[in-house]
N, C-alpha and C. Protein backbone atom coordinates (compact mmCIF):
# COMPACT_ATOMS: atom_id res chain seq x y z
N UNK A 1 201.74 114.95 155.10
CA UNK A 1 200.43 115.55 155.12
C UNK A 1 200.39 116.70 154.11
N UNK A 2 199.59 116.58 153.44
CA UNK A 2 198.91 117.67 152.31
C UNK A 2 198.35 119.02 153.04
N UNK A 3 199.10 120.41 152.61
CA UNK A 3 198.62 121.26 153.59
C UNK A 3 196.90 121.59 153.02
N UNK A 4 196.48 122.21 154.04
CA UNK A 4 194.99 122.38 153.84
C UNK A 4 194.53 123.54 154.77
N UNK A 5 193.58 124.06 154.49
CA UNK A 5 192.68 125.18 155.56
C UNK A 5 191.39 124.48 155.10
N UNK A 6 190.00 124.73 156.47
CA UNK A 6 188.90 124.30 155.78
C UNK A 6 187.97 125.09 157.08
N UNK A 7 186.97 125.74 156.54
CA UNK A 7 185.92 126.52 157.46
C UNK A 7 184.95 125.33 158.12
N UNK A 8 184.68 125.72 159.63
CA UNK A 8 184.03 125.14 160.72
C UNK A 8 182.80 126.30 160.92
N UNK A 9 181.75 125.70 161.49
CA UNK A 9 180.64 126.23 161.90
C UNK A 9 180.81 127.63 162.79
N UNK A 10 180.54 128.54 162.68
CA UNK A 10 180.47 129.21 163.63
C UNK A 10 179.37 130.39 163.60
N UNK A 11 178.82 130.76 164.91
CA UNK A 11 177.54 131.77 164.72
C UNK A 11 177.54 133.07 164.09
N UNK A 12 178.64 133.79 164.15
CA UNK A 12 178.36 135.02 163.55
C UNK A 12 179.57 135.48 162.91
N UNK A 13 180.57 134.84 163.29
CA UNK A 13 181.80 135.25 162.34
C UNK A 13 182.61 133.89 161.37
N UNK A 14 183.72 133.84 160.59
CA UNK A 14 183.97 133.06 160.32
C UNK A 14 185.59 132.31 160.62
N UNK A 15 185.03 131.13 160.98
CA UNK A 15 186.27 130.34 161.89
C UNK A 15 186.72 128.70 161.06
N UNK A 16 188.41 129.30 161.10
CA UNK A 16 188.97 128.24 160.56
C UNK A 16 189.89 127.69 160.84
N UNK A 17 190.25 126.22 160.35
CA UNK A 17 191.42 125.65 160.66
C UNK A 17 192.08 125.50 159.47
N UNK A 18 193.65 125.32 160.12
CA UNK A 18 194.51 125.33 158.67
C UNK A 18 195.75 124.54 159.67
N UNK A 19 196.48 123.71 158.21
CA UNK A 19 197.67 122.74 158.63
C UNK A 19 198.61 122.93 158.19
N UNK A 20 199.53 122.54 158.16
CA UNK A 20 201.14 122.83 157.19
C UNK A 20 202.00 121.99 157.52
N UNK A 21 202.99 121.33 156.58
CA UNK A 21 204.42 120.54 157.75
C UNK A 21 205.07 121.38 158.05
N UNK A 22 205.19 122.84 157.18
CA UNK A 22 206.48 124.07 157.69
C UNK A 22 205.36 124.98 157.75
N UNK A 23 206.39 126.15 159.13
CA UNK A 23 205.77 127.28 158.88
C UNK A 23 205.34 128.14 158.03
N UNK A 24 205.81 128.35 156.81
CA UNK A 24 205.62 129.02 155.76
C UNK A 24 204.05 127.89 154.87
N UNK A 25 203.89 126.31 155.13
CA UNK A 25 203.08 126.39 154.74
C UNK A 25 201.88 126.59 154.84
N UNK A 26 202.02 126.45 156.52
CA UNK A 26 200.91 126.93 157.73
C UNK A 26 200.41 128.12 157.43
N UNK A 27 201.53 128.96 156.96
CA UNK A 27 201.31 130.74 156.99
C UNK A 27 199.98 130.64 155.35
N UNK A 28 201.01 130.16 154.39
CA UNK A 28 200.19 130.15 153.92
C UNK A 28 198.70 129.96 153.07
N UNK A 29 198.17 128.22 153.63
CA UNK A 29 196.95 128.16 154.35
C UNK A 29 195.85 128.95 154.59
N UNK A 30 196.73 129.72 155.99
CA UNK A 30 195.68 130.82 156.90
C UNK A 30 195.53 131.81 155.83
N UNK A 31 196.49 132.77 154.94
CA UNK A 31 196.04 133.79 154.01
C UNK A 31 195.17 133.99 152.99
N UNK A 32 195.26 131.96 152.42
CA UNK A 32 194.16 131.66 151.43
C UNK A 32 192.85 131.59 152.07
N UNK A 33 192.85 130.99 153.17
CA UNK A 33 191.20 131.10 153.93
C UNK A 33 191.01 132.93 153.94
N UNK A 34 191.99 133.87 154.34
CA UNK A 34 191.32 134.90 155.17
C UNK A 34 190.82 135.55 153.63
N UNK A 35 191.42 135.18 152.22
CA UNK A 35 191.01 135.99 151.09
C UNK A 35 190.19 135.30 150.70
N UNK A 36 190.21 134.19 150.55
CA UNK A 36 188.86 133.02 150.04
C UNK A 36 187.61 133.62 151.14
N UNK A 37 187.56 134.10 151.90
CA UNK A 37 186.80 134.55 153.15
C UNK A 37 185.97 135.81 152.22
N UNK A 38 186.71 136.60 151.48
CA UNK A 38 186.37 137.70 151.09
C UNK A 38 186.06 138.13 149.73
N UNK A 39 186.83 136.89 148.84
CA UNK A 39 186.00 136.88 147.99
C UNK A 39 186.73 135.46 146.97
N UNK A 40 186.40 135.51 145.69
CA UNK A 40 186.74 134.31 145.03
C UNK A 40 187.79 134.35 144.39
N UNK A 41 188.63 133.91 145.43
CA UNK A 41 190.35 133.70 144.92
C UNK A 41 190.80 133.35 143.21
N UNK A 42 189.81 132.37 142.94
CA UNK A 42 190.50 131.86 141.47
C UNK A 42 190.26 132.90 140.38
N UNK A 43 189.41 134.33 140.85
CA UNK A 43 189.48 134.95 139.84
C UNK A 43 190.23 136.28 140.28
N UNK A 44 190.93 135.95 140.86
CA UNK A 44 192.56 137.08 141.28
C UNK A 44 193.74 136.80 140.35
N UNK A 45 193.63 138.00 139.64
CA UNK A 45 194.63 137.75 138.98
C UNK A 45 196.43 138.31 139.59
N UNK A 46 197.32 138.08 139.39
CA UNK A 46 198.64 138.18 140.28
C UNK A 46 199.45 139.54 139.12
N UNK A 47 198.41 140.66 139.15
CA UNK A 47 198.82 141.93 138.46
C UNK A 47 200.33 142.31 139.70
N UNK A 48 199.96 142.96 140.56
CA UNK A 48 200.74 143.55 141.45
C UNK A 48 201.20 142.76 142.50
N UNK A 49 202.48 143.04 143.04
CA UNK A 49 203.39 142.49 144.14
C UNK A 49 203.00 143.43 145.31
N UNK A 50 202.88 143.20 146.22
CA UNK A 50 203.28 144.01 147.53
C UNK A 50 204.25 143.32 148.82
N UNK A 51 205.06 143.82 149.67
CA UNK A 51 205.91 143.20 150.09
C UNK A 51 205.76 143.46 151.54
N UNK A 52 205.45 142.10 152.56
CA UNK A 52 204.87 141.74 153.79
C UNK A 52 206.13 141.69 154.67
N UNK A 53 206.38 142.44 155.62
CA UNK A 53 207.45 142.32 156.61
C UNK A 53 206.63 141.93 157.44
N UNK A 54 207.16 141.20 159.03
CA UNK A 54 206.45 140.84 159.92
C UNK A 54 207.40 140.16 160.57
N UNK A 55 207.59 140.87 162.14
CA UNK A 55 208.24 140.32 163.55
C UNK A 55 207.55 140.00 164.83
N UNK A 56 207.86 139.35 164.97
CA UNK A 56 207.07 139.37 166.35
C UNK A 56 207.79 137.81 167.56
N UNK A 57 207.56 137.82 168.65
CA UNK A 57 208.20 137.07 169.40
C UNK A 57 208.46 135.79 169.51
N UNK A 58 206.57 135.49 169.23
CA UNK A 58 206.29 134.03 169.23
C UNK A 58 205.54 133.57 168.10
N UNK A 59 205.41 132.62 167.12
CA UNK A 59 205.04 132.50 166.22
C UNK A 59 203.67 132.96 165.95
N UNK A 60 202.84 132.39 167.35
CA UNK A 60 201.63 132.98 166.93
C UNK A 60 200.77 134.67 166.90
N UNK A 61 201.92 135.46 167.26
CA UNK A 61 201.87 136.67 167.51
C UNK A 61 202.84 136.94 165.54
N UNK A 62 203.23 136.59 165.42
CA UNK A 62 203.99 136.32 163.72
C UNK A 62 202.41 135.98 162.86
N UNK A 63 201.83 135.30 162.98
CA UNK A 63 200.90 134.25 162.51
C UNK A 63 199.47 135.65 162.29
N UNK A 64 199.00 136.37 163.47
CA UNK A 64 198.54 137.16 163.43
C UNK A 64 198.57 138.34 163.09
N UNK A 65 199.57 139.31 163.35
CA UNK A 65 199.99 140.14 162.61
C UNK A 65 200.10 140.06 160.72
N UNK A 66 200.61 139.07 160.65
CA UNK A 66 200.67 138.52 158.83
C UNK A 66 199.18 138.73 158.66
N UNK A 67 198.24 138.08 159.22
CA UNK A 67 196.81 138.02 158.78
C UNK A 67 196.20 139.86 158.72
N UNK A 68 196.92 140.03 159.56
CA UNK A 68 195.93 141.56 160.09
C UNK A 68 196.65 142.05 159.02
N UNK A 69 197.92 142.08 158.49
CA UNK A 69 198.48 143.23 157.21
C UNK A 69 197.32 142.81 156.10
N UNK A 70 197.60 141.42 155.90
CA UNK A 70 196.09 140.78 154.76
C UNK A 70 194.78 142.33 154.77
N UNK A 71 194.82 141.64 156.41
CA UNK A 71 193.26 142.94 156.15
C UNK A 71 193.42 144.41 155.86
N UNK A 72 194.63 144.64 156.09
CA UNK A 72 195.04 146.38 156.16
C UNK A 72 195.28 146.36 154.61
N UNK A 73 195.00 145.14 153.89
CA UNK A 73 195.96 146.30 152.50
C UNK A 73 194.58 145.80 151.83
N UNK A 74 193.88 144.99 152.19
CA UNK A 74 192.28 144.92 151.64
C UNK A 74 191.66 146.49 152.14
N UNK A 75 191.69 146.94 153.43
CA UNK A 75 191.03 148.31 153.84
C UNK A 75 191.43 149.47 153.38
N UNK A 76 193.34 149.63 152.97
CA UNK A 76 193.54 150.82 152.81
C UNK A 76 193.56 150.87 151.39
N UNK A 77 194.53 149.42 150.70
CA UNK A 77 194.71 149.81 149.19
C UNK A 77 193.52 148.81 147.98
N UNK A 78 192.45 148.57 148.99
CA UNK A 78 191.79 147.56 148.02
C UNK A 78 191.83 146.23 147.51
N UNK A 79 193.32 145.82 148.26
CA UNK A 79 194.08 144.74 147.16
C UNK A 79 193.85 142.85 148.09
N UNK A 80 193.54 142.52 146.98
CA UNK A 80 193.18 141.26 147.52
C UNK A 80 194.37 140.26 146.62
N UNK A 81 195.29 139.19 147.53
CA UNK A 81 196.06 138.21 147.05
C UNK A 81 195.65 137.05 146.28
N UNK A 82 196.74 136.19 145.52
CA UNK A 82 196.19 134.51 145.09
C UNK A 82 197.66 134.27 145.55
N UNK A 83 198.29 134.69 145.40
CA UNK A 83 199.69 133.99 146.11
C UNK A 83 200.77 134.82 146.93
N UNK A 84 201.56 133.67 147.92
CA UNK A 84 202.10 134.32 148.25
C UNK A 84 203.56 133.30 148.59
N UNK A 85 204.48 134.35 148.14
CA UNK A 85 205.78 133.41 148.68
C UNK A 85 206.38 134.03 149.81
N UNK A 86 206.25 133.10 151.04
CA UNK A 86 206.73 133.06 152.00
C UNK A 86 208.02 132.56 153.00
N UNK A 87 209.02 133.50 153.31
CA UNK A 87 209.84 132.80 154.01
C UNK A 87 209.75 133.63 155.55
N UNK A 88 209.95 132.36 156.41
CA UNK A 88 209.94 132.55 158.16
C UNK A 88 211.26 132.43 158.72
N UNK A 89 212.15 133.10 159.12
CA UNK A 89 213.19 132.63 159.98
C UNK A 89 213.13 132.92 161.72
N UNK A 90 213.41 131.71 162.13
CA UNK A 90 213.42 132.16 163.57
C UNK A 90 215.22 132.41 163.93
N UNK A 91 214.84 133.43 164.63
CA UNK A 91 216.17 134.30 165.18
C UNK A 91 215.85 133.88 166.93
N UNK A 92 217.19 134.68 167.15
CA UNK A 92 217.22 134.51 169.08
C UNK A 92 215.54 135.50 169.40
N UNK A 93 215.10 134.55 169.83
CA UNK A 93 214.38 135.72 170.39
C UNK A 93 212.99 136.42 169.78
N UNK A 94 213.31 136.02 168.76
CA UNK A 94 211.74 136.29 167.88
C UNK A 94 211.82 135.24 166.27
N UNK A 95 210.82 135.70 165.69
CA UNK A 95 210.35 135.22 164.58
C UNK A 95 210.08 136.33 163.60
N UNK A 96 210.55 136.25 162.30
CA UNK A 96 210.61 136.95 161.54
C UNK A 96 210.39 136.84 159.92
N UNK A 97 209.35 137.70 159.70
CA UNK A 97 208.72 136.78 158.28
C UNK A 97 208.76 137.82 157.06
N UNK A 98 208.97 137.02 156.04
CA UNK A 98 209.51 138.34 154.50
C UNK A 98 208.20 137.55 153.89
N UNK A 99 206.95 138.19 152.96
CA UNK A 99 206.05 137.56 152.19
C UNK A 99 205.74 138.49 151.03
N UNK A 100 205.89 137.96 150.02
CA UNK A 100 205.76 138.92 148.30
C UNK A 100 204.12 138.03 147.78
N UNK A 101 203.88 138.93 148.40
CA UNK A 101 202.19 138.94 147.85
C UNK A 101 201.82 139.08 146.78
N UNK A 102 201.15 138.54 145.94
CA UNK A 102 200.84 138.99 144.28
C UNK A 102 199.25 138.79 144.37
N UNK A 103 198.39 140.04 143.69
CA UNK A 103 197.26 139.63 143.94
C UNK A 103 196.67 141.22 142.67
N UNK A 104 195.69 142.09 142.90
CA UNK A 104 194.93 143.10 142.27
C UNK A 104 194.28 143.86 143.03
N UNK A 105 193.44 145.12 142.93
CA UNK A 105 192.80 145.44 143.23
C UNK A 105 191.70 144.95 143.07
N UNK A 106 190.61 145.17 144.25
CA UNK A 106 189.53 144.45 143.98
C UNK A 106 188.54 144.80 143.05
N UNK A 107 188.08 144.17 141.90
CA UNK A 107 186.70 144.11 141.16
C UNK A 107 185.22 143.24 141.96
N UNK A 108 184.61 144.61 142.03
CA UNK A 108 183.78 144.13 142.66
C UNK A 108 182.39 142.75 141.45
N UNK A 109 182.66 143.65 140.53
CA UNK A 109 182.03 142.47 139.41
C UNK A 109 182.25 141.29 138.96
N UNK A 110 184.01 141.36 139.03
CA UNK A 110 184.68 140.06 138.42
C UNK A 110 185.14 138.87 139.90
N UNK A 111 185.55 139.38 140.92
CA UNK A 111 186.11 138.75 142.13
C UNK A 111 185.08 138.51 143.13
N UNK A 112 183.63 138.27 142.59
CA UNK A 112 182.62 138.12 142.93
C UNK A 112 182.76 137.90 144.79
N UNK A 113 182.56 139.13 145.25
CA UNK A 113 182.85 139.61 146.57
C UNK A 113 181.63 138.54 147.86
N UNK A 114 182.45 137.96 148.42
CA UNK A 114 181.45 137.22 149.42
C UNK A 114 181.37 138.14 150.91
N UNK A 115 181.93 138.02 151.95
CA UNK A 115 182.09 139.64 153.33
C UNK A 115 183.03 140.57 153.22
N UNK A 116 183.02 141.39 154.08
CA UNK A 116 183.85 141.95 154.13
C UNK A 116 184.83 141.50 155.65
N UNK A 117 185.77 141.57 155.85
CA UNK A 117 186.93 140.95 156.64
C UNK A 117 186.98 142.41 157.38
N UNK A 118 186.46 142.43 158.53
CA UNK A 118 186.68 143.38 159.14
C UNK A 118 188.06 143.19 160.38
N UNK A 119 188.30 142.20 160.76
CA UNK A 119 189.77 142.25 161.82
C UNK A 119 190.33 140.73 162.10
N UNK A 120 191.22 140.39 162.17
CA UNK A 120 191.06 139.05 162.94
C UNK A 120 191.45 139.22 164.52
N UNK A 121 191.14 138.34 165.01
CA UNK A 121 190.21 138.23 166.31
C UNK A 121 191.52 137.34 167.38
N UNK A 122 191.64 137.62 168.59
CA UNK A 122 192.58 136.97 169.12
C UNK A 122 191.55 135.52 169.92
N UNK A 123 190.14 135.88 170.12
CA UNK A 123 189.37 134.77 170.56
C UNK A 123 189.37 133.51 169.38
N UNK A 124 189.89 132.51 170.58
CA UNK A 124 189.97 131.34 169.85
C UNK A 124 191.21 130.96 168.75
N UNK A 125 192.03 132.16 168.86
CA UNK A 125 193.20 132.08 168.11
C UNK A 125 194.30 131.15 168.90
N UNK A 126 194.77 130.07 167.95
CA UNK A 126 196.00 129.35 168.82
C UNK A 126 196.89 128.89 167.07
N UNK A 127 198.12 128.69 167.49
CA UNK A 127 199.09 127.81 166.52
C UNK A 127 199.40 127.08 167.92
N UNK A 128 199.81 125.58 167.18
CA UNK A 128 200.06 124.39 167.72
C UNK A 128 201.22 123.98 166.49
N UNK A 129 201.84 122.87 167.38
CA UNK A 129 202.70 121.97 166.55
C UNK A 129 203.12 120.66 167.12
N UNK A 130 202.64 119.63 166.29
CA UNK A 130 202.71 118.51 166.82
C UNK A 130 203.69 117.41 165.66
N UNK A 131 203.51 116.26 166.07
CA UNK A 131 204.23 115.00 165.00
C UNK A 131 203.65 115.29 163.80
N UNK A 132 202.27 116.01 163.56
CA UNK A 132 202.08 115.74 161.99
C UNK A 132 202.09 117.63 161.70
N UNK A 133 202.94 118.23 162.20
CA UNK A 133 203.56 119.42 161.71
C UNK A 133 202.42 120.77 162.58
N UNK A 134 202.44 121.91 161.53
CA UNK A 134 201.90 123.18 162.20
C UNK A 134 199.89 123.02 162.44
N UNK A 135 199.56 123.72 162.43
CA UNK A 135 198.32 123.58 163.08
C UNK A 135 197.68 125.39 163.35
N UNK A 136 196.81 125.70 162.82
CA UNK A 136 196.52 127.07 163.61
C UNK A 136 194.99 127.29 163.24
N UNK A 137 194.23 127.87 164.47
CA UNK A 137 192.62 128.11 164.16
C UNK A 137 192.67 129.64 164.48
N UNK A 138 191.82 130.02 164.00
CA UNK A 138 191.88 131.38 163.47
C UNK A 138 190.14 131.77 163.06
N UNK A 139 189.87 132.79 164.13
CA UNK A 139 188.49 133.65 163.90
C UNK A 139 188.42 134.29 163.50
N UNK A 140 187.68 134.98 162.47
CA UNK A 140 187.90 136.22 161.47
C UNK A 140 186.67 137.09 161.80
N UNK A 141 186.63 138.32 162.31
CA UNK A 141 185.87 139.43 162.44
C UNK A 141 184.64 139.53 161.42
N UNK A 142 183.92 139.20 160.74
CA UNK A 142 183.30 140.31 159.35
C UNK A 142 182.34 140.73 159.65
């Protein structure tokens, strides 16, 4: 299976699904929807690195947190991604994720800005994993 994310109907915020065969491609899926969410990815250019730590117990508590740093470095430092290389290791006991983000500060002229991403949302949030790999839907605040 070809990984993919793709936006579903929803009334006032915006809600998506995304697939992966590995976690890392699942992960990153969900990051391209939450910046494609905010504005137009293909004109991000990959000036600056920033570097994504992230622990947490259960994957989908991993899965969320990753998204919410997304929004914290859009709120504090401006900076919106186009890629990201991701690695996940699961340890005893938790899950633990290293991600080198490459992306810019935002131009509001050139990165032709669609909402603003105000939080992601634990309603309606799930990761799954089945025979045809990862799986995760994901509500986004704006």
């Amino acid at each position: 299976m070809k990984p993919f994310h793709k936006f579903l109907d929803h009334t006032a915020d915006v809600f998506f699904v995304a697939r992966g065969n590995t976690l890392p491609e699942l992960f990153e899926q969900c990051a391209f929807a939450v910046e494609e969410t905010m504005v137009n990815m293909e004109k991000v250019k990959q000036k600056s690195q920033e570097k994504i730590l992230v622990e947490a117990d259960k994957v989908d508590g991993l899965l969320f947190d990753f998204l919410d740093e997304l929004v914290f470095f859009k709120d504090y430092k401006q900076l919106v991604f186009s890629k990201f290389d991701l690695e996940i290791k699961e340890e005893p006991g938790k899950y633990a994720l290293t991600c080198l983000a490459s992306g810019e500060k935002i131009d509001f002229a050139r990165h032709e800005p669609k909402v603003d991403v105000k939080a992601i949302t634990r309603h309606l949030f799930e990761v799954t994993h089945d025979a045809r790999g990862w799986k995760a839907q994901v509500l986004v605040d704006i």
